[in-house]
N, C-alpha and C. Protein backbone atom coordinates (compact mmCIF):
# COMPACT_ATOMS: atom_id res chain seq x y z
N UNK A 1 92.00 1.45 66.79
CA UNK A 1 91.05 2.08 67.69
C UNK A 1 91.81 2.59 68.92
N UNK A 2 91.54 3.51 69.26
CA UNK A 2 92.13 4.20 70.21
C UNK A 2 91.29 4.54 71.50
N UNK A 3 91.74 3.27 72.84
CA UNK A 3 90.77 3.11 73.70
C UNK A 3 91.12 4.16 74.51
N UNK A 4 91.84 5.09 74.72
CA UNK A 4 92.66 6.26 76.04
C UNK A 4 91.10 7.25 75.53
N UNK A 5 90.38 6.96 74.39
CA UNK A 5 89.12 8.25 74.57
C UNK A 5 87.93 7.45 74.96
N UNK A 6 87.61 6.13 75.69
CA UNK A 6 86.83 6.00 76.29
C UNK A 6 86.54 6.27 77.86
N UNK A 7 87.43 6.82 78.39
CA UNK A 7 87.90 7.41 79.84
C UNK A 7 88.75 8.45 80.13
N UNK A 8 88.53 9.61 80.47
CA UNK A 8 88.97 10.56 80.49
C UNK A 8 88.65 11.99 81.14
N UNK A 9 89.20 12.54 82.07
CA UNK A 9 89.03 13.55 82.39
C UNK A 9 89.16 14.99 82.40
N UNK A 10 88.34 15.97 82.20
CA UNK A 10 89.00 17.33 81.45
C UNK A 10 88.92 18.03 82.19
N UNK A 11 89.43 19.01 82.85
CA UNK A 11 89.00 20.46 83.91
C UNK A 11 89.88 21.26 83.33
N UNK A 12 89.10 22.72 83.21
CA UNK A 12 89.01 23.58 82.67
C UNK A 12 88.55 24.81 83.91
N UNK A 13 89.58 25.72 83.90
CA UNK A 13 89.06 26.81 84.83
C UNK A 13 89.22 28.30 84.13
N UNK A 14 88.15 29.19 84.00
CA UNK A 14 87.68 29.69 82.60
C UNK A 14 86.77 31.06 83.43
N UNK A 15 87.18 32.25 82.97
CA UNK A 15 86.23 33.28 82.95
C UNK A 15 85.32 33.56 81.97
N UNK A 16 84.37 33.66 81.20
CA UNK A 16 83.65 33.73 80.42
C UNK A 16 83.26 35.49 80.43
N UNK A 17 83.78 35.81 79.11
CA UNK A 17 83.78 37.59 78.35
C UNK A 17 81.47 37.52 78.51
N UNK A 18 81.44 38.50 79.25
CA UNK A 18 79.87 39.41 78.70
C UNK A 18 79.69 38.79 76.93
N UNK A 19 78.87 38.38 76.54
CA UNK A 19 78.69 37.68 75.11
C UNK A 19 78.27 39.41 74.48
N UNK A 20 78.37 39.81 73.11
CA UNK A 20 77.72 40.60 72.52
C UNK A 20 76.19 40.34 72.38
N UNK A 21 75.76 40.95 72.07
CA UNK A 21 74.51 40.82 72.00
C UNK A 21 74.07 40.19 70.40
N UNK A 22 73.38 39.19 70.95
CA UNK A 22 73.29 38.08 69.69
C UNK A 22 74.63 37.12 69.19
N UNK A 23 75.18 37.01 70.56
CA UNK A 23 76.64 36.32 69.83
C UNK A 23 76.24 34.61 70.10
N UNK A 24 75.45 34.05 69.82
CA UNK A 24 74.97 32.69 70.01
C UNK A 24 75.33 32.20 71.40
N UNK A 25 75.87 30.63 71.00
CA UNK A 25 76.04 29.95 72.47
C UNK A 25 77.58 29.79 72.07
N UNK A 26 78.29 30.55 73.37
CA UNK A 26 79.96 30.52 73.38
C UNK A 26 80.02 29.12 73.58
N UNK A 27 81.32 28.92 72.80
CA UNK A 27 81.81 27.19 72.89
C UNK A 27 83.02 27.28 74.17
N UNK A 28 82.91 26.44 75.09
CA UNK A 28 84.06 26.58 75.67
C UNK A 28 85.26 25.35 75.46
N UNK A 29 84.92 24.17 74.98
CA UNK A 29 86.08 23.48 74.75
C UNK A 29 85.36 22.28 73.33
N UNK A 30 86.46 22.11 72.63
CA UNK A 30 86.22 20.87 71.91
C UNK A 30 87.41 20.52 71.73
N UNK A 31 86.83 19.04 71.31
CA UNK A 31 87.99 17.97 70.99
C UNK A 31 88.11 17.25 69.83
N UNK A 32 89.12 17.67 68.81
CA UNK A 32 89.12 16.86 67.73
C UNK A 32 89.10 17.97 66.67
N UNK A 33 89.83 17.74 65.80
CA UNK A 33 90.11 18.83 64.91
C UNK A 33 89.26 18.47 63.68
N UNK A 34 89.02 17.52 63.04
CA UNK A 34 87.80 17.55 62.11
C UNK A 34 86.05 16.76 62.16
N UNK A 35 86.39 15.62 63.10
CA UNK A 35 84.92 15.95 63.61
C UNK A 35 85.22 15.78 64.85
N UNK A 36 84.67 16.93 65.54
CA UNK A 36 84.63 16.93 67.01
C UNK A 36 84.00 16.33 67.56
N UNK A 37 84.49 15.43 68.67
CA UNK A 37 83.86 14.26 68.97
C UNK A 37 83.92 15.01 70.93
N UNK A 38 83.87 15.99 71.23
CA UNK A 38 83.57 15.91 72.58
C UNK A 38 83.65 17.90 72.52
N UNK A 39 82.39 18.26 73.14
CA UNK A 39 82.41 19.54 73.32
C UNK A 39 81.71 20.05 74.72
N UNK A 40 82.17 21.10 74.94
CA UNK A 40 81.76 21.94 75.93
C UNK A 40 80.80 23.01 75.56
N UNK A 41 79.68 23.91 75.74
CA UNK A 41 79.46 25.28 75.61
C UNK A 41 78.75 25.57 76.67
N UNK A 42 77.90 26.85 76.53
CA UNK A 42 76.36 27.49 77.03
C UNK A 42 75.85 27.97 76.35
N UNK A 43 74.98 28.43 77.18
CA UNK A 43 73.31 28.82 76.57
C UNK A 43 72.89 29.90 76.81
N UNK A 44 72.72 31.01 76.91
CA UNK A 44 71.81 31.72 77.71
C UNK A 44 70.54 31.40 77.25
N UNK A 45 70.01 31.03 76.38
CA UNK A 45 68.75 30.39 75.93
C UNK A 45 68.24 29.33 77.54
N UNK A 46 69.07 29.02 78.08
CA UNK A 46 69.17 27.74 78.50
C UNK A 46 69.35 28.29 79.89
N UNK A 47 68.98 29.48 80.15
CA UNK A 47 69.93 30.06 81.87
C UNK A 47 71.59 29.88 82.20
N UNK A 48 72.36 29.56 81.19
CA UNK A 48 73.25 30.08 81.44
C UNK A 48 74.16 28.65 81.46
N UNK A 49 73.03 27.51 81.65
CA UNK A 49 73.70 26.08 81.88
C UNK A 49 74.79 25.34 81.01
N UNK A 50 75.68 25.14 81.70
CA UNK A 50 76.37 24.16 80.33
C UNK A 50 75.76 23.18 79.74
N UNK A 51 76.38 23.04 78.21
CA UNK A 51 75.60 21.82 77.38
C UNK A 51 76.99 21.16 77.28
N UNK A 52 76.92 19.84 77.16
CA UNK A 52 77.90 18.96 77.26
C UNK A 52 77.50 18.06 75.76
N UNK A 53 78.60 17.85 74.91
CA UNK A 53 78.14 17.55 73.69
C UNK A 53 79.11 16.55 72.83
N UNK A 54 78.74 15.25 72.16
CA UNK A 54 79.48 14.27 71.93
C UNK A 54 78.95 14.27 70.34
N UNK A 55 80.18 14.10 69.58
CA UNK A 55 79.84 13.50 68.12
C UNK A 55 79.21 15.22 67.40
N UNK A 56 80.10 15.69 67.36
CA UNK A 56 79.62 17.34 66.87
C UNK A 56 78.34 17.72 67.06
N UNK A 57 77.64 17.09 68.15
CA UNK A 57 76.37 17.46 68.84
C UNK A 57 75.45 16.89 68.13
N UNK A 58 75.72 15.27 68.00
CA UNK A 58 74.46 14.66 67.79
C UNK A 58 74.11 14.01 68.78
N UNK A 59 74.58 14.07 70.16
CA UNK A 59 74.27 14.28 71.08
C UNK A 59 74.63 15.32 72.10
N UNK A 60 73.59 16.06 72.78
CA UNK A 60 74.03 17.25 73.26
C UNK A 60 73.16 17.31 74.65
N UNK A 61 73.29 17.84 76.16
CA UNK A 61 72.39 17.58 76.81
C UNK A 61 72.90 19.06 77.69
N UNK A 62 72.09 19.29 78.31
CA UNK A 62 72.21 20.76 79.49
C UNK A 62 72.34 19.51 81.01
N UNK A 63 73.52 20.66 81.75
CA UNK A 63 73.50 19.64 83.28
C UNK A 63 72.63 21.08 83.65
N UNK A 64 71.81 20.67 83.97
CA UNK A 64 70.58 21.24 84.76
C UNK A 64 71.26 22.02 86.27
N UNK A 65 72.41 21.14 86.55
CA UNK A 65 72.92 21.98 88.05
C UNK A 65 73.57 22.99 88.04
N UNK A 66 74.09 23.20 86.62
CA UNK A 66 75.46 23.94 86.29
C UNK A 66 74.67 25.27 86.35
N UNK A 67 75.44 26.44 86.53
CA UNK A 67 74.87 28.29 86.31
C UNK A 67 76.28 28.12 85.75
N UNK A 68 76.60 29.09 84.76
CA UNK A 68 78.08 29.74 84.41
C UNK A 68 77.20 31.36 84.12
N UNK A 69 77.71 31.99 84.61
CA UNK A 69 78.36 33.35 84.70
C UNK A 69 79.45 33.82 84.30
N UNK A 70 78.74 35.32 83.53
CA UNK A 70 80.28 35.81 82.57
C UNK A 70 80.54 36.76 84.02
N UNK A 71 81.97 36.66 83.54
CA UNK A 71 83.03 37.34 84.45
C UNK A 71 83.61 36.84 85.85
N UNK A 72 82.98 35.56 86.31
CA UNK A 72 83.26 34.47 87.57
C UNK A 72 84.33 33.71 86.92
N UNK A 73 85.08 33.49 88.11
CA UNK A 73 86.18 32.30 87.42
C UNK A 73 85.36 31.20 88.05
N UNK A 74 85.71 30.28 86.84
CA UNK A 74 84.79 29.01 87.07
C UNK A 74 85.41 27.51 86.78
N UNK A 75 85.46 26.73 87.49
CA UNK A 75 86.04 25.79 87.14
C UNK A 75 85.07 24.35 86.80
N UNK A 76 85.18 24.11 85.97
CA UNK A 76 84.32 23.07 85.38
C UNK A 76 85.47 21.70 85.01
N UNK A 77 84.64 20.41 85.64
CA UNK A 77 85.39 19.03 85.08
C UNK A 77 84.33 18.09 84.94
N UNK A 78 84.79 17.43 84.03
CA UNK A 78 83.30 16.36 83.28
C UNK A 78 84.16 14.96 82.82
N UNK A 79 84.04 13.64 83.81
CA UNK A 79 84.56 12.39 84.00
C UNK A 79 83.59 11.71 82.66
N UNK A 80 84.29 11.23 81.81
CA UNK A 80 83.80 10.94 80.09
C UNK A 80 83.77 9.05 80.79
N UNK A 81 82.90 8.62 80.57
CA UNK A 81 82.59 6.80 81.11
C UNK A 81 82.25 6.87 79.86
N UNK A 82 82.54 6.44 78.64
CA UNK A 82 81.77 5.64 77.14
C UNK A 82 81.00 4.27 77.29
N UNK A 83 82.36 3.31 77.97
CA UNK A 83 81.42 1.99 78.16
C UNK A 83 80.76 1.59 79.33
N UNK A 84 80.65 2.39 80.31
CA UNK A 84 79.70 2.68 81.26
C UNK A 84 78.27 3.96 81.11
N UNK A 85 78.27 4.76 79.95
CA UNK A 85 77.49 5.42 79.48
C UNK A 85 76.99 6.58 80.49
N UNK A 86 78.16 7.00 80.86
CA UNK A 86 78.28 8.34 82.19
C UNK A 86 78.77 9.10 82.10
N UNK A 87 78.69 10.74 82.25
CA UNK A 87 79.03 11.76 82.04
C UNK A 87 79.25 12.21 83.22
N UNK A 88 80.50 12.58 84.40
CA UNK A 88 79.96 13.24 85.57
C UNK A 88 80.58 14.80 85.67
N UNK A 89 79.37 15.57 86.01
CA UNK A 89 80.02 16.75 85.55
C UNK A 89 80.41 17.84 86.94
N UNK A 90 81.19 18.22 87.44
CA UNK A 90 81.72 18.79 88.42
C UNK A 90 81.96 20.15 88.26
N UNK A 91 81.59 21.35 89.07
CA UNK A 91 81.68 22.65 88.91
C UNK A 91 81.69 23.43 90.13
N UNK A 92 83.11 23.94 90.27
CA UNK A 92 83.52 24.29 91.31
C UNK A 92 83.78 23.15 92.66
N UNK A 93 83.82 22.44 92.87
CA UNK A 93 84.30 21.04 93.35
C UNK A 93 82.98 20.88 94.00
N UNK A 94 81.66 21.25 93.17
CA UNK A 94 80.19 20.28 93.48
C UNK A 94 79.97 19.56 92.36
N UNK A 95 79.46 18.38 92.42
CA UNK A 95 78.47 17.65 91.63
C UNK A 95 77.14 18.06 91.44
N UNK A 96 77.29 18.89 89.90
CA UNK A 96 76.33 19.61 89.09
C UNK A 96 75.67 18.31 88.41
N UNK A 97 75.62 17.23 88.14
CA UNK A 97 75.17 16.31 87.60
C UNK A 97 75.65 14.90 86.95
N UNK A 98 74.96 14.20 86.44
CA UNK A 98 75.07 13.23 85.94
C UNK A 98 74.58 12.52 84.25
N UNK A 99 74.89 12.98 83.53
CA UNK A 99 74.71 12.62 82.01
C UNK A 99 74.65 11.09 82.15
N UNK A 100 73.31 10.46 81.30
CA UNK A 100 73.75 9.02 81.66
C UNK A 100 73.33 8.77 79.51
N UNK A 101 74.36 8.90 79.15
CA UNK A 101 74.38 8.59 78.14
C UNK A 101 73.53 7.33 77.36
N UNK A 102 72.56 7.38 76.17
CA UNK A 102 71.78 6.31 75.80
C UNK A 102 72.54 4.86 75.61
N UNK A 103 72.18 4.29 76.27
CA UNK A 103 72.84 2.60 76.05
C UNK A 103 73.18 2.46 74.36
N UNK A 104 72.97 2.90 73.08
CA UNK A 104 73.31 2.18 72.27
C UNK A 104 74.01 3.41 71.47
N UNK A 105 74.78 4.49 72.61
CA UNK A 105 75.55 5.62 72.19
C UNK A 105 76.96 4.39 71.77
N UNK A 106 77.81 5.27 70.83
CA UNK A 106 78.74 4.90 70.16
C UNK A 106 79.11 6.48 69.94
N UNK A 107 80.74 6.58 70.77
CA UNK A 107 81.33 7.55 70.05
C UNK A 107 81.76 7.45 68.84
N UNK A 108 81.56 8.29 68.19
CA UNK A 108 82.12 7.93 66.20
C UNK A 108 83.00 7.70 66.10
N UNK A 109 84.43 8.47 66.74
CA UNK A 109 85.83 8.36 66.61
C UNK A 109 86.01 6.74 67.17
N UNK A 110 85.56 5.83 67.82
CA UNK A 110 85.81 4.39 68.43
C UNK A 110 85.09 3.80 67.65
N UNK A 111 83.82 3.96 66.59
CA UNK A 111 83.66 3.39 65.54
C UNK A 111 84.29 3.10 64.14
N UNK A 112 84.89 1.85 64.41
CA UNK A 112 84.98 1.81 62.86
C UNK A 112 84.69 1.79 61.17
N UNK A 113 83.21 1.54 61.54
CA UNK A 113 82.19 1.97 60.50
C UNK A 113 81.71 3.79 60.66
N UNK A 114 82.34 4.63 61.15
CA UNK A 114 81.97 5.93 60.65
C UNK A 114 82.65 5.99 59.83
N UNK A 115 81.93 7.09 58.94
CA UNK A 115 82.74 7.42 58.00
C UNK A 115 83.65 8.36 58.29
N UNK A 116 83.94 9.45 58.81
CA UNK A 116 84.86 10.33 59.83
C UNK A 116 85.70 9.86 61.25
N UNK A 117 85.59 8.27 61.33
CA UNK A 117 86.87 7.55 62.54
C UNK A 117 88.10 7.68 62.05
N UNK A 118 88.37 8.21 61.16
CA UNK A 118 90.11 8.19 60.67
C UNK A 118 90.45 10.07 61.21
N UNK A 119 89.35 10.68 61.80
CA UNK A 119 89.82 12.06 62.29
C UNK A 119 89.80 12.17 63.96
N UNK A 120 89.95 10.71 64.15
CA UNK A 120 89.71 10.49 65.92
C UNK A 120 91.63 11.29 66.54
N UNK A 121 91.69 12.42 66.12
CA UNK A 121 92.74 12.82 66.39
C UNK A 121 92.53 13.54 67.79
N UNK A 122 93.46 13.89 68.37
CA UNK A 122 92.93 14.22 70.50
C UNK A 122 93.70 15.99 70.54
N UNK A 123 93.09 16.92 69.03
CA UNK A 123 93.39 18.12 69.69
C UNK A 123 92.52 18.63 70.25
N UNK A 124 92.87 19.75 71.26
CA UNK A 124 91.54 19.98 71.86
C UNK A 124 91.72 21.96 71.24
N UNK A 125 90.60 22.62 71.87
CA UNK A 125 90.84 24.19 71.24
C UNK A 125 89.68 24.50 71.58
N UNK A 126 89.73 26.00 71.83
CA UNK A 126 88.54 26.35 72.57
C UNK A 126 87.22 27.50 71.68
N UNK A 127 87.90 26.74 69.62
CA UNK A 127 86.98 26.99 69.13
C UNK A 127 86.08 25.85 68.22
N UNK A 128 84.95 25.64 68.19
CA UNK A 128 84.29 24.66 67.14
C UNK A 128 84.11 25.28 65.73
N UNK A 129 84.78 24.85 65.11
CA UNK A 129 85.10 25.41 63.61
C UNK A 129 83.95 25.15 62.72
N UNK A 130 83.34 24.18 63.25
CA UNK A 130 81.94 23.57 62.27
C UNK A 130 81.07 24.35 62.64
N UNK A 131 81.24 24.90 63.38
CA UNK A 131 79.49 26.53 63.79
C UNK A 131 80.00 27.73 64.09
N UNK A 132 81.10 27.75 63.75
CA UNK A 132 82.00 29.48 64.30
C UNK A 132 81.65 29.52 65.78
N UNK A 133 82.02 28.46 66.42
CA UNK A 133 81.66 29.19 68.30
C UNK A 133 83.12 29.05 68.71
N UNK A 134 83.42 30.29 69.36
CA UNK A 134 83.97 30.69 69.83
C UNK A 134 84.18 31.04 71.02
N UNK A 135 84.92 30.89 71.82
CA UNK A 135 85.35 30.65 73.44
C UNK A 135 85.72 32.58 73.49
N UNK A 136 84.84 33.46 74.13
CA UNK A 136 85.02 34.63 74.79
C UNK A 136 85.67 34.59 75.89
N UNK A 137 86.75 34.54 76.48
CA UNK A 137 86.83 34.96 77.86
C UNK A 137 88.32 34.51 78.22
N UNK A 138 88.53 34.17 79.11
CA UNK A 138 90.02 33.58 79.56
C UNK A 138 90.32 32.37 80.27
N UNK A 139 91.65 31.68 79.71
CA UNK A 139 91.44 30.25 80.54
C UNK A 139 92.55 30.52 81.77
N UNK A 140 92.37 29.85 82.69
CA UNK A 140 93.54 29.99 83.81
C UNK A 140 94.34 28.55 83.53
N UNK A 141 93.44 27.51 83.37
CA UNK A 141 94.14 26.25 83.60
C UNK A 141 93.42 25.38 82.63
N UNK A 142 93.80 24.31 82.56
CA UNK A 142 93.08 23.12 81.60
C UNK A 142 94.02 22.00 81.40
N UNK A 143 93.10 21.03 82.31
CA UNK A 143 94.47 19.60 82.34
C UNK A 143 93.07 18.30 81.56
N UNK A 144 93.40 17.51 80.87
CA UNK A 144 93.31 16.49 80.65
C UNK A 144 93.73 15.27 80.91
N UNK A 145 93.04 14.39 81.70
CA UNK A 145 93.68 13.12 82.31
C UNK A 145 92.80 11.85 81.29
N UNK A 146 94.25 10.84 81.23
CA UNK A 146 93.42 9.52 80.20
C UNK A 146 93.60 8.38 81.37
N UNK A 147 92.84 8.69 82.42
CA UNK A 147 93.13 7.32 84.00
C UNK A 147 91.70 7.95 84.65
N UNK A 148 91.47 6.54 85.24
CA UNK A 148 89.77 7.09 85.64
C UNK A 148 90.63 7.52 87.34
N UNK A 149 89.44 8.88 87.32
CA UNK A 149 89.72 9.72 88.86
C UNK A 149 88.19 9.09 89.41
N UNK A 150 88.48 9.30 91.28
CA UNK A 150 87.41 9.31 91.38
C UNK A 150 86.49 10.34 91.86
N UNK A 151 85.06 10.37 92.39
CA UNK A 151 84.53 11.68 92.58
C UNK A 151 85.02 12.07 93.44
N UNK A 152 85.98 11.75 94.65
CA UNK A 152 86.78 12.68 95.29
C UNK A 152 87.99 13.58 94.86
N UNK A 153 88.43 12.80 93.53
CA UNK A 153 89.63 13.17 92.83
C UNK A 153 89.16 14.55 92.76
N UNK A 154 87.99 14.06 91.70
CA UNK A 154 87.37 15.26 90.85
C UNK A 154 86.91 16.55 91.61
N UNK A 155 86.59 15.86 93.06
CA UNK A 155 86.09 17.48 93.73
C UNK A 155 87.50 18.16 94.25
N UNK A 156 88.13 17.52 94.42
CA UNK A 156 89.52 18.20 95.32
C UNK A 156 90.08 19.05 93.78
N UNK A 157 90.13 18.34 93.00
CA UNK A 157 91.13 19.05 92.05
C UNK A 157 90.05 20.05 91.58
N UNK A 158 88.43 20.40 91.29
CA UNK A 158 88.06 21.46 90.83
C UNK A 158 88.38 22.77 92.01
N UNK A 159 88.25 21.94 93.16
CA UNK A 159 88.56 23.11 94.56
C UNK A 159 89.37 23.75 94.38
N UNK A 160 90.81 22.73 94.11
CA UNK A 160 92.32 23.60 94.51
C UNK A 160 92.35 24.46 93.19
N UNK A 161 92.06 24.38 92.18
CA UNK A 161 91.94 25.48 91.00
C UNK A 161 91.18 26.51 91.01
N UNK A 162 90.11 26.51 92.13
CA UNK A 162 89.60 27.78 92.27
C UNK A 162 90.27 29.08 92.61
């Protein structure tokens, strides 16, 4: 079992391409090359909000604070708590919200009874291969940290990447 994915931090600073028309919900990050066990996208269904998404989106939730806009550079970071059951999601060095994950969530990849924990592998890519979504736009930066930051960490470092 591999405990470095129960804590972890991702920021990502990202222009997002005008979508075609009818091009679904752009993915902007996932993790894990055969079942993706941690994703990023939007919505325009949704105003534009990010959805934050665990276990190839059998759990999936909108931070209600977030706007993303195509053609803004945008910097987005989301503090992953598993055994504290917290999501904190940071955008542009504000606190857009708080995911409080269901108490009897279990990431799959830290389960050993899934049947897909032997693909708890830590690539990340900014396409989800299991729905064709695809990341439109451009990244500037993207760091991953396995050490808990705190919410000051998290606002200074989405700032200075702006």
């Amino acid at each position: 079992m591999d405990l470095g994915l129960t804590h972890y931090r991702v920021i990502v600073r990202f222009k997002l391409e005008t979508a075609p028309e009818g091009a679904g919900q752009p993915n902007l990050l996932t993790a894990g090359n055969h079942y993706r066990w941690f994703g990023l996208r939007f919505s325009d269904n949704a105003g534009g909000k990010l959805i934050v998404y665990f276990d190839n989106g059998d759990f999936a939730t909108r931070v209600e604070g977030s706007l993303i806009r195509p053609e803004v550079w945008t910097v987005i970071a989301c503090a992953v708590d598993v055994p504290n059951h917290r999501v904190i999601v940071y955008q542009d060095g504000t606190n857009v919200g708080a995911i409080e994950l269901p108490q009897d969530f279990v990431l799959d990849v830290l389960n050993p009874d899934a049947k897909d924990a032997k693909y708890a592998d830590k690539a990340w890519s900014f396409t989800n291969y299991a729905n064709a979504g695809v990341f439109r736009g451009w990244v500037d930066d993207f760091a991953v940290y396995g050490t808990v930051l705190s919410d000051d960490d998290l606002a200074r470092l989405t700032t200075q990447r702006r």
